[in-house]
Protein backbone atom coordinates (compact mmCIF):
# COMPACT_ATOMS: atom_id res chain seq x y z
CA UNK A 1 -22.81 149.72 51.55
CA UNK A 2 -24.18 148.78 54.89
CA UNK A 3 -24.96 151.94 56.38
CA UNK A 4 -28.37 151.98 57.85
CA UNK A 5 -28.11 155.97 58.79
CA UNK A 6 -27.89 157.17 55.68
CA UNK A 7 -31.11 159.00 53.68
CA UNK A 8 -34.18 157.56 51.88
CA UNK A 9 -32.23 158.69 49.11
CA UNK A 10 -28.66 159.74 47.86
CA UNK A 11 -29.80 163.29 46.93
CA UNK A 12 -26.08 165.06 46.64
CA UNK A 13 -25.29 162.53 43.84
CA UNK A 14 -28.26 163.53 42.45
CA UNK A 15 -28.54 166.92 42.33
CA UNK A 16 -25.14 167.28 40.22
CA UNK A 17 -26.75 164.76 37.96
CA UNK A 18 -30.44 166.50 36.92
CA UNK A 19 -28.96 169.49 36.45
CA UNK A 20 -30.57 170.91 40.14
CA UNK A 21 -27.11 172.32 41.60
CA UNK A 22 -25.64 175.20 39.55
CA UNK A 23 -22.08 174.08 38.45
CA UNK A 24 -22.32 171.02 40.35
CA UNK A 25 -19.93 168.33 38.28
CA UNK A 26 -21.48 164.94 38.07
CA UNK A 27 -19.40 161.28 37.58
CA UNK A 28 -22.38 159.13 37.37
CA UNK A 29 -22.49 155.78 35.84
CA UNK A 30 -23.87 152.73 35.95
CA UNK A 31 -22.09 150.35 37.88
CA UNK A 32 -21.77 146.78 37.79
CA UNK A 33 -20.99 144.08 41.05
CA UNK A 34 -17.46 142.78 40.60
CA UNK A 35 -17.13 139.28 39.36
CA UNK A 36 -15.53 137.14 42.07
CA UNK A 37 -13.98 133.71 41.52
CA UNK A 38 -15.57 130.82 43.11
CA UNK A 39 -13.73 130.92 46.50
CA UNK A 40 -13.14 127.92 48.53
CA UNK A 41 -15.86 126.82 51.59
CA UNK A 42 -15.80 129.67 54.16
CA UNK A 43 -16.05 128.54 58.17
CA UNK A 44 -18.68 130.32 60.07
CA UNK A 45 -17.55 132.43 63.41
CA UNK A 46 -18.79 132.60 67.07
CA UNK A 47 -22.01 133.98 65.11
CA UNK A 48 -22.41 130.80 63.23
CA UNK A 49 -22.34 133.59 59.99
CA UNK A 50 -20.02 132.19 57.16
CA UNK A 51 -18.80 135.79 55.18
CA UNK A 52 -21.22 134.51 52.69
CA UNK A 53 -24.01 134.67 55.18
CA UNK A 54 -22.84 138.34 56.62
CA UNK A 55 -22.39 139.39 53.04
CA UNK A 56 -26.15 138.29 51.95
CA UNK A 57 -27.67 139.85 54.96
CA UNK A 58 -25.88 142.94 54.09
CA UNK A 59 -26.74 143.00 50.65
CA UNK A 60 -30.74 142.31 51.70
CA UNK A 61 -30.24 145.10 54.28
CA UNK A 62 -29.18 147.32 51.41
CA UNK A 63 -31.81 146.02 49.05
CA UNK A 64 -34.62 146.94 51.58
CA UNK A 65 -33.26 150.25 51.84
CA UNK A 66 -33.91 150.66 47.63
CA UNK A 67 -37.24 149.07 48.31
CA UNK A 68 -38.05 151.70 50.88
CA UNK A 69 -38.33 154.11 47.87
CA UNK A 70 -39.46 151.59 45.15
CA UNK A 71 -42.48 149.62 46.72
CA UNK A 72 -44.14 153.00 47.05
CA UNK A 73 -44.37 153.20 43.43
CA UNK A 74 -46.62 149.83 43.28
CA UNK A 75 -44.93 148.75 39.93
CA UNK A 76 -46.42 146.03 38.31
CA UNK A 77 -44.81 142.71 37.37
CA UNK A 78 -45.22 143.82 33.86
CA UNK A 79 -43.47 147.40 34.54
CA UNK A 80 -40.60 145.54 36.48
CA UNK A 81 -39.74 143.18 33.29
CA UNK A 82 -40.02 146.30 30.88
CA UNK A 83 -37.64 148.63 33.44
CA UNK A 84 -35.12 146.13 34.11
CA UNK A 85 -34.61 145.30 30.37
CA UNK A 86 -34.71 149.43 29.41
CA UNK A 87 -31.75 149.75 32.21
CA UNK A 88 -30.13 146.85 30.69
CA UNK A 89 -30.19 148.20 27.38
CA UNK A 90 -28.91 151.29 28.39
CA UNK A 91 -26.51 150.04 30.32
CA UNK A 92 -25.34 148.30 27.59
CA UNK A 93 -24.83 150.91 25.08
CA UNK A 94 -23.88 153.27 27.92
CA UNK A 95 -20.66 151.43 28.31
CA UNK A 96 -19.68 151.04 25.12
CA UNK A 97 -20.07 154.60 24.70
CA UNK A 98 -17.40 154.98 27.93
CA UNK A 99 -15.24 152.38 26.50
CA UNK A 100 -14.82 154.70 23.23
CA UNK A 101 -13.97 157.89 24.66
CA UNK A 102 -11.53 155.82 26.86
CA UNK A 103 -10.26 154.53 24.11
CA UNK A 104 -9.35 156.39 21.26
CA UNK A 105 -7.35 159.32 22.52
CA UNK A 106 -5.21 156.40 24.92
CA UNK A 107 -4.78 155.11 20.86
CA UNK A 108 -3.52 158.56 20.00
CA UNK A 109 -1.00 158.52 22.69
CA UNK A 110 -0.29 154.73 23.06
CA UNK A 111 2.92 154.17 21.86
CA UNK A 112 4.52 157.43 23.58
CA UNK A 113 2.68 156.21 26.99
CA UNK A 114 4.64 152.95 26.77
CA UNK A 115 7.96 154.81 25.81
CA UNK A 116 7.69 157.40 28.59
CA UNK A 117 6.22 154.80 31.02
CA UNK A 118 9.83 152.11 30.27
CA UNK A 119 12.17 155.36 30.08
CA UNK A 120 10.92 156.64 33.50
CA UNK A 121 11.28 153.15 34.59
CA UNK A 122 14.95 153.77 33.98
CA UNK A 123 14.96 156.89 35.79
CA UNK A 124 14.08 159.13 33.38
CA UNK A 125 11.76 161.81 34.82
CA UNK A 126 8.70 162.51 32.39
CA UNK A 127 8.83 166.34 30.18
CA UNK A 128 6.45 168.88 31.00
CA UNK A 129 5.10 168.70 27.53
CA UNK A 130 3.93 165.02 27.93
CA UNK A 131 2.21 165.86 31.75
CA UNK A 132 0.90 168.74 30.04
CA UNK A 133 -0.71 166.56 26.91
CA UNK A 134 -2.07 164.05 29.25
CA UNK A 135 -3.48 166.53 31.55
CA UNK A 136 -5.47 168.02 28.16
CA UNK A 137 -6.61 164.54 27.07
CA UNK A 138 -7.95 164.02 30.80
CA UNK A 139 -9.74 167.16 30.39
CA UNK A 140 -11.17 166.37 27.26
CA UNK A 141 -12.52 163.15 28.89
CA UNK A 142 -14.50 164.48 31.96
CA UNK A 143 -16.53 167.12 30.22
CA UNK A 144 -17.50 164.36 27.31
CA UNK A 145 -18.12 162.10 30.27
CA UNK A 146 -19.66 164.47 31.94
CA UNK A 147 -21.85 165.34 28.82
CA UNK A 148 -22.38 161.73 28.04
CA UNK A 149 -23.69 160.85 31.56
CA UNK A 150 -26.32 163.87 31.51
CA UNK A 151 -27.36 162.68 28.18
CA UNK A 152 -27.82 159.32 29.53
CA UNK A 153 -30.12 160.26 32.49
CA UNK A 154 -32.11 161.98 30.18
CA UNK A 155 -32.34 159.95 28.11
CA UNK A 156 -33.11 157.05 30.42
CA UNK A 157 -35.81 159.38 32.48
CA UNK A 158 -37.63 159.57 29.29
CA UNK A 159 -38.23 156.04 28.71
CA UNK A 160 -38.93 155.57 31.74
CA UNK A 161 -41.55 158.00 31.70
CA UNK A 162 -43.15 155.91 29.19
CA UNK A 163 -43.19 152.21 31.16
CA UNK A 164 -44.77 153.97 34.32
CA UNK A 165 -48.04 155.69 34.92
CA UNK A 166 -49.05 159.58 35.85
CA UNK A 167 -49.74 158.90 39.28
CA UNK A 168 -46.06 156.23 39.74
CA UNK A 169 -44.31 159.61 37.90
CA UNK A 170 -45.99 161.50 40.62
CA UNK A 171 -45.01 159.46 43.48
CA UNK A 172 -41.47 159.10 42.32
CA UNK A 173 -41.14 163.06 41.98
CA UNK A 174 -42.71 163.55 45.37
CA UNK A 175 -40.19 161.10 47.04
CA UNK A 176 -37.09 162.71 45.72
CA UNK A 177 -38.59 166.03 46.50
CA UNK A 178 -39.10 164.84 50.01
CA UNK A 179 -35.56 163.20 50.26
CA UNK A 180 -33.66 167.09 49.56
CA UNK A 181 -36.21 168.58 51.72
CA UNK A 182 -34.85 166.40 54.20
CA UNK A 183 -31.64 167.13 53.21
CA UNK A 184 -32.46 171.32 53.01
CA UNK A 185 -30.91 170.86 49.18
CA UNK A 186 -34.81 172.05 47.50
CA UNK A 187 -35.00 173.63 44.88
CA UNK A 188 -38.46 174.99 44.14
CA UNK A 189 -37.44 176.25 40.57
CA UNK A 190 -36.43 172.62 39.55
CA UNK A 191 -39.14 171.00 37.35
CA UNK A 192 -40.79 167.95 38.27
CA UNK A 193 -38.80 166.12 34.88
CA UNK A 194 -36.07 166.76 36.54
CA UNK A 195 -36.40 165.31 40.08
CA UNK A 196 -37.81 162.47 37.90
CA UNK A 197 -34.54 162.04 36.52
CA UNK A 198 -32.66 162.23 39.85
CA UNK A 199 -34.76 159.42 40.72
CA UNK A 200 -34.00 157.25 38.14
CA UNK A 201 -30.65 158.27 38.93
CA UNK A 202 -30.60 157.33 43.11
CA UNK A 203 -32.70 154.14 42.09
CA UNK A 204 -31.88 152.31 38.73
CA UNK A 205 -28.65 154.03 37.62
CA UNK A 206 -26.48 154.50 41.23
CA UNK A 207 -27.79 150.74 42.08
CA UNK A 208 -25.79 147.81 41.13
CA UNK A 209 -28.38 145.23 41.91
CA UNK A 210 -31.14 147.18 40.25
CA UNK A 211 -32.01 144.98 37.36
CA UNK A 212 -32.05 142.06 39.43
CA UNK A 213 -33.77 143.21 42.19
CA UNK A 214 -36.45 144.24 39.49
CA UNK A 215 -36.45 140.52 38.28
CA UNK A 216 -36.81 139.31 41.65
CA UNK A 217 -39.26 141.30 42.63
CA UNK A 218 -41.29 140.08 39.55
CA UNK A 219 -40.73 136.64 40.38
CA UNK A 220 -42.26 137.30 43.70
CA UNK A 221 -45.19 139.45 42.66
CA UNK A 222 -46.19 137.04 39.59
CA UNK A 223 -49.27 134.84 40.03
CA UNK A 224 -47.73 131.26 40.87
């Protein structure tokens, strides 16, 4: 999003997802651009921007806002490769994960969604018993969600932990620190693993682009 006012960091999102506001529900997940179809030539404007020159700038714009918390880190070109294949993977088995608790209880209740869905078609208003039985398996779904996403910034942080050094952990802990104290959301009882994790979380897992900003990034860096 171009929005140039907003913090170093997304700390709210955060916060419910390491565990640092009591009760606080979190939705996290990676995220992935949208594929577009190949669109016809666009004309440029008055500006001489085409939309796929206003839509680059923005998207460098928004890059240079991630960078404003990454460069500090001073990852290596080696560290980059290793982090943007560990998100991948992660990614990867993160959403397959999703996909599964979408899918099986839908399964369970496929045939009388369809049946409902034609008969209200019709006019046929839907029972209280079948709001009430979605309304359960939509339940069910947000707190595994909810426990699957927690798992999966842990999880994440901790291999993380391993690609960088003491002093990046340090500087990563220290910048999310910095970002709620801007944001008066501190918690001095919250351990340093977990503004680690909300890190991660602002950075790699609430960032589309992550994984190939990483690779670009490497490509620049790397000895020509």
């Amino acid at each position: 999003m171009f929005n140039r006012m907003r913090p170093v960091l997304s700390p709210i999102a955060s916060l419910a997802a390491a565990g640092l506001l009591l009760g606080g529900l979190m939705s996290l997940h990676f995220t992935s651009p949208p594929a577009h179809a190949q669109a016809p030539p666009q004309a440029a404007d008055a500006s001489g921007l085409t939309p796929k020159d206003t839509q680059e700038l923005i998207t460098d714009l928004d890059d240079m806002d991630v960078l404003h918390v990454l460069l500090p880190v001073k990852l290596t070109p080696e560290q980059m490769e290793k982090l943007a294949a560990t998100i991948t993977d992660a990614k990867t088995d993160y959403d397959k994960r999703v996909a599964a608790l979408t899918n099986l209880p839908l399964a369970k209740l496929a045939d009388e969604i369809r049946s409902t869905h034609e008969k209200a078609l019709r006019g046929t208003m839907m029972s209280a018993d079948f709001d009430e039985r979605v309304k359960a398996v939509q339940k069910a779904f947000v707190a595994k969600r909810l426990a699957l996403d927690n798992e999966n910034i842990g999880r994440l942080g901790a291999q993380c932990k391993t690609i960088v050094t003491a002093e990046q952990f340090g500087v990563c802990v220290k910048l999310e620190k910095d970002a709620y104290k801007q944001m008066q959301k501190y918690n001095e009882k919250s351990s340093d693993t977990q503004y680690f994790n909300a890190y991660i979380t602002d950075v790699f897992i609430s960032n589309p682009r992550i994984v190939t900003l990483l690779k670009e990034m490497k490509a620049a860096q790397s000895p020509k």
